[in-house]
Each structure stands twice: as C-alpha cells, then as structure tokens.
N, C-alpha and C. Protein backbone atom coordinates (compact mmCIF):
# COMPACT_ATOMS: atom_id res chain seq x y z
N UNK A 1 0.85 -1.17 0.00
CA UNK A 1 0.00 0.00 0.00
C UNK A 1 0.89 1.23 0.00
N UNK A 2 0.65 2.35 -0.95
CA UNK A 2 1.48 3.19 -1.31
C UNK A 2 0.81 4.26 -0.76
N UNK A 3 1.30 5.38 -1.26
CA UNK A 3 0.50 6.74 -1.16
C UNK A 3 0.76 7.89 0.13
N UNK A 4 -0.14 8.67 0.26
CA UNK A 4 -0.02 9.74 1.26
C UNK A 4 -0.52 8.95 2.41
N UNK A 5 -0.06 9.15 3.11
CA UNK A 5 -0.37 8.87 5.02
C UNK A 5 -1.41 9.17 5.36
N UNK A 6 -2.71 8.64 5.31
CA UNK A 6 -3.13 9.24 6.49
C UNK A 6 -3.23 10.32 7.35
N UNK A 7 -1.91 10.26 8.71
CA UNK A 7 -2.40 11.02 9.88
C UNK A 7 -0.54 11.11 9.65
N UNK A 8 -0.30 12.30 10.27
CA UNK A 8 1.07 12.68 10.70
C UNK A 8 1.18 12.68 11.86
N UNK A 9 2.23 12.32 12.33
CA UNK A 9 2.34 12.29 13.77
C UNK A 9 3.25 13.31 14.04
N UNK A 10 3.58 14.00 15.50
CA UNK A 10 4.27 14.88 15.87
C UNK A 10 5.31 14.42 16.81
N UNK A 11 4.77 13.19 17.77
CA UNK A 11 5.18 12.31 18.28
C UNK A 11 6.21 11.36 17.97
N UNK A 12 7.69 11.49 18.63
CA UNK A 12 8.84 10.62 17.57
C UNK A 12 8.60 9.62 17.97
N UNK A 13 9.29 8.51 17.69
CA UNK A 13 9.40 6.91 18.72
C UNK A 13 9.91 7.27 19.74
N UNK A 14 11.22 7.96 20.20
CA UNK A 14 12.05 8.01 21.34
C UNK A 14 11.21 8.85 22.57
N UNK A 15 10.51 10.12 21.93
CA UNK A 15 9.50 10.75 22.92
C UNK A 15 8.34 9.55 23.62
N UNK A 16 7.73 8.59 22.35
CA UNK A 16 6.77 8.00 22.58
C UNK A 16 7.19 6.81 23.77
N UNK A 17 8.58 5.96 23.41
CA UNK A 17 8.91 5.22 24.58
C UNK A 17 9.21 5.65 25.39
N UNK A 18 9.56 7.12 25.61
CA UNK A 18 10.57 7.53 26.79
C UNK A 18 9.04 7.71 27.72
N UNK A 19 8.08 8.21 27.25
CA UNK A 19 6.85 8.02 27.90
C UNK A 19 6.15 7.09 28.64
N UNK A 20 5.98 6.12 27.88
CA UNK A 20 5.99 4.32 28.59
C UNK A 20 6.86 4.90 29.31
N UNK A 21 8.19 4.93 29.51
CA UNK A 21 9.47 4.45 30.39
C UNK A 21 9.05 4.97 31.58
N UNK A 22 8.53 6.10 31.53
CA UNK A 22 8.32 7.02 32.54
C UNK A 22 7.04 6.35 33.45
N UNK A 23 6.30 5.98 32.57
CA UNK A 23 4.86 5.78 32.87
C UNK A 23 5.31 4.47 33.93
N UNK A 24 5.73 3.57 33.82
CA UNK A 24 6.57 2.64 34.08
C UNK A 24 7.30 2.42 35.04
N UNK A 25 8.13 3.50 35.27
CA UNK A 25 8.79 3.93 36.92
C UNK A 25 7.59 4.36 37.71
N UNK A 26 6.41 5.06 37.38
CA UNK A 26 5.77 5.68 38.61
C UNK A 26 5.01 4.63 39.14
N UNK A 27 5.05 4.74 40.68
CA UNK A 27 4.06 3.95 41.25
C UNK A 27 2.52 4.27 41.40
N UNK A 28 2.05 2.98 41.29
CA UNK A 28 0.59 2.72 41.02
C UNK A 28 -0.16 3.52 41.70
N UNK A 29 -0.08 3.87 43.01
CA UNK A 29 -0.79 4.97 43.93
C UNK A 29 -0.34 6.58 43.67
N UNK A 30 0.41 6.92 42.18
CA UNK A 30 0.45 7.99 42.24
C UNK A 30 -0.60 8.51 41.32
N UNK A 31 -0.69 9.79 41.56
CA UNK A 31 -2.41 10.38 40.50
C UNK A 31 -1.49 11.45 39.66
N UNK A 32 -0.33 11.86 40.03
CA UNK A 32 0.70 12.97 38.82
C UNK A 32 1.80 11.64 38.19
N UNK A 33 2.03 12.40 36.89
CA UNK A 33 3.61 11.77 36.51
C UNK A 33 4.24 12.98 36.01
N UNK A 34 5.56 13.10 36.09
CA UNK A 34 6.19 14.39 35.18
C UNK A 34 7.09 13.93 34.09
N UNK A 35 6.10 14.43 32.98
CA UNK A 35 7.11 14.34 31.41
C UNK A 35 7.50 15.17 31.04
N UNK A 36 8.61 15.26 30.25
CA UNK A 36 8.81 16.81 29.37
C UNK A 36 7.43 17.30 28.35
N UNK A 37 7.80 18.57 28.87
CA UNK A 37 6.43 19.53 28.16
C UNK A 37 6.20 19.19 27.13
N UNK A 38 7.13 18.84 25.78
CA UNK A 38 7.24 18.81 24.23
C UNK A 38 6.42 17.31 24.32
N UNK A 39 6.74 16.81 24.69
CA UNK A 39 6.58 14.98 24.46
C UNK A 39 4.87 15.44 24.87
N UNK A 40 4.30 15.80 25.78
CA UNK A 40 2.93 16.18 26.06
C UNK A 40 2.35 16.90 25.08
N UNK A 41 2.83 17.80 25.03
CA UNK A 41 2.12 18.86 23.33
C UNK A 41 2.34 17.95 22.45
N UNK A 42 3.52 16.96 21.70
CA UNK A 42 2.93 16.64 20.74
C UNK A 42 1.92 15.40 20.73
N UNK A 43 1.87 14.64 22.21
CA UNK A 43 0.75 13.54 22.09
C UNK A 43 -0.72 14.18 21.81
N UNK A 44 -0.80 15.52 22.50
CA UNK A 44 -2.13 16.14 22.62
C UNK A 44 -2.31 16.35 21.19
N UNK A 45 -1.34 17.12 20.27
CA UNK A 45 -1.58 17.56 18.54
C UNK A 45 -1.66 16.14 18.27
N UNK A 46 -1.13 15.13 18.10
CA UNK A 46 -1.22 13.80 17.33
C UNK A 46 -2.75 13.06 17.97
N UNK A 47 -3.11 13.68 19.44
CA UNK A 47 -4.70 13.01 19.36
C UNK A 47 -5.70 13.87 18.75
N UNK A 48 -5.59 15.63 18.47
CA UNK A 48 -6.31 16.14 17.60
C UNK A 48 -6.46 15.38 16.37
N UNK A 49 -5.36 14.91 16.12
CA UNK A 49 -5.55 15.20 14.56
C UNK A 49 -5.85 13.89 14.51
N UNK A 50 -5.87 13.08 15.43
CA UNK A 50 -6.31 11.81 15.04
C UNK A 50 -8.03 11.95 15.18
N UNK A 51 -8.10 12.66 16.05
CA UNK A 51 -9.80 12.69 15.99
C UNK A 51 -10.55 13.19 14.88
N UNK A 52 -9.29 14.44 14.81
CA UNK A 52 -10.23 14.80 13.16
C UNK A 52 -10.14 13.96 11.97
N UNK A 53 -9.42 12.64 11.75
CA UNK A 53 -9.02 12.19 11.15
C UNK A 53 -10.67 11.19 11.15
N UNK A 54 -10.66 10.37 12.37
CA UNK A 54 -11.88 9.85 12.19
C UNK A 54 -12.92 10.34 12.35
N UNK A 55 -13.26 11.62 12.45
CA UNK A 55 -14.23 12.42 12.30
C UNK A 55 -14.78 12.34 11.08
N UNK A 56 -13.99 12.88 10.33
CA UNK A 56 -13.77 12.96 8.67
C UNK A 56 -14.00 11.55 8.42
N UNK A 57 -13.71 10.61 9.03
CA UNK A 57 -14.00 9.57 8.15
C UNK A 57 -15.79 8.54 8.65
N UNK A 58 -16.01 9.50 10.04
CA UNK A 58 -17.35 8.94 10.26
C UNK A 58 -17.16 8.01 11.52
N UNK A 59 -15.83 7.62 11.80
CA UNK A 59 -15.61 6.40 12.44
C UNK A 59 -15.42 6.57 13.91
N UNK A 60 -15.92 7.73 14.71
CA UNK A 60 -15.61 7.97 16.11
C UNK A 60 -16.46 8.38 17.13
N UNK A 61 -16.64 7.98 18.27
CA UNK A 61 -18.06 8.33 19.16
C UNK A 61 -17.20 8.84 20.46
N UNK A 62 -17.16 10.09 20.45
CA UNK A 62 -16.22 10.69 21.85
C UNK A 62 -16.93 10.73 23.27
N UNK A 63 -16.80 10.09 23.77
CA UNK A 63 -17.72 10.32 25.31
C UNK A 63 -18.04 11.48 25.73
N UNK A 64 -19.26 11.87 26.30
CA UNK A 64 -19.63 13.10 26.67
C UNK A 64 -19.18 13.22 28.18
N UNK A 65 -18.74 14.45 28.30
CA UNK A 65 -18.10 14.96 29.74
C UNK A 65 -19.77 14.65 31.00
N UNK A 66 -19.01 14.18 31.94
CA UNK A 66 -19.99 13.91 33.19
C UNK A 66 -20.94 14.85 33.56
C-alpha cells in the first residue's frame, strides 16, 4: 500500500517510549507523573488530529463529559 499517510504524527518513537518508560517507573498509587512539556504537546496535537481524522472519516463516538 502506497500513497499519502493518512495522519502525521508529531510524536517521535524516542519521545513515545521515553513516555511508557516514565509511565513505568511511577508507582501505582500515584495520581501525577512528570514528562517533558514537548513529548505532552505533541501527544495532545497527534490526538487532535487523530480525531479529526476519524471524524472525517465517520468512524468515532467521543464520550460526553460527566
């Protein structure tokens, strides 16, 4: 399968594991974790655009706030 992509990500691999990694050290009873700021902005832009992605395509049901 050839062609244009889809969805772009902003998110590298090394940001994305270093995340796990992190996620990973914290213990289970904690309710904060601290990541670098960048690695957070780009998961948040890469879930925009993923939403608009299946928006556009019809394919997404977002839960309504409580």
């Amino acid at each position: 399968m050839s062609g244009r992509p889809l969805l772009h990500l902003y998110t590298t691999m090394p940001e994305f594991e270093g995340l796990h990694a992190r996620h990973d050290r914290t213990r289970s009873t904690s309710k904060t974790v601290t990541v670098e700021r960048q690695a957070l902005i780009h998961i948040l832009m890469d879930h925009a655009r993923m939403l608009e992605a299946l928006r556009n395509a019809g394919r997404v049901d977002v839960a309504e706030p409580h």
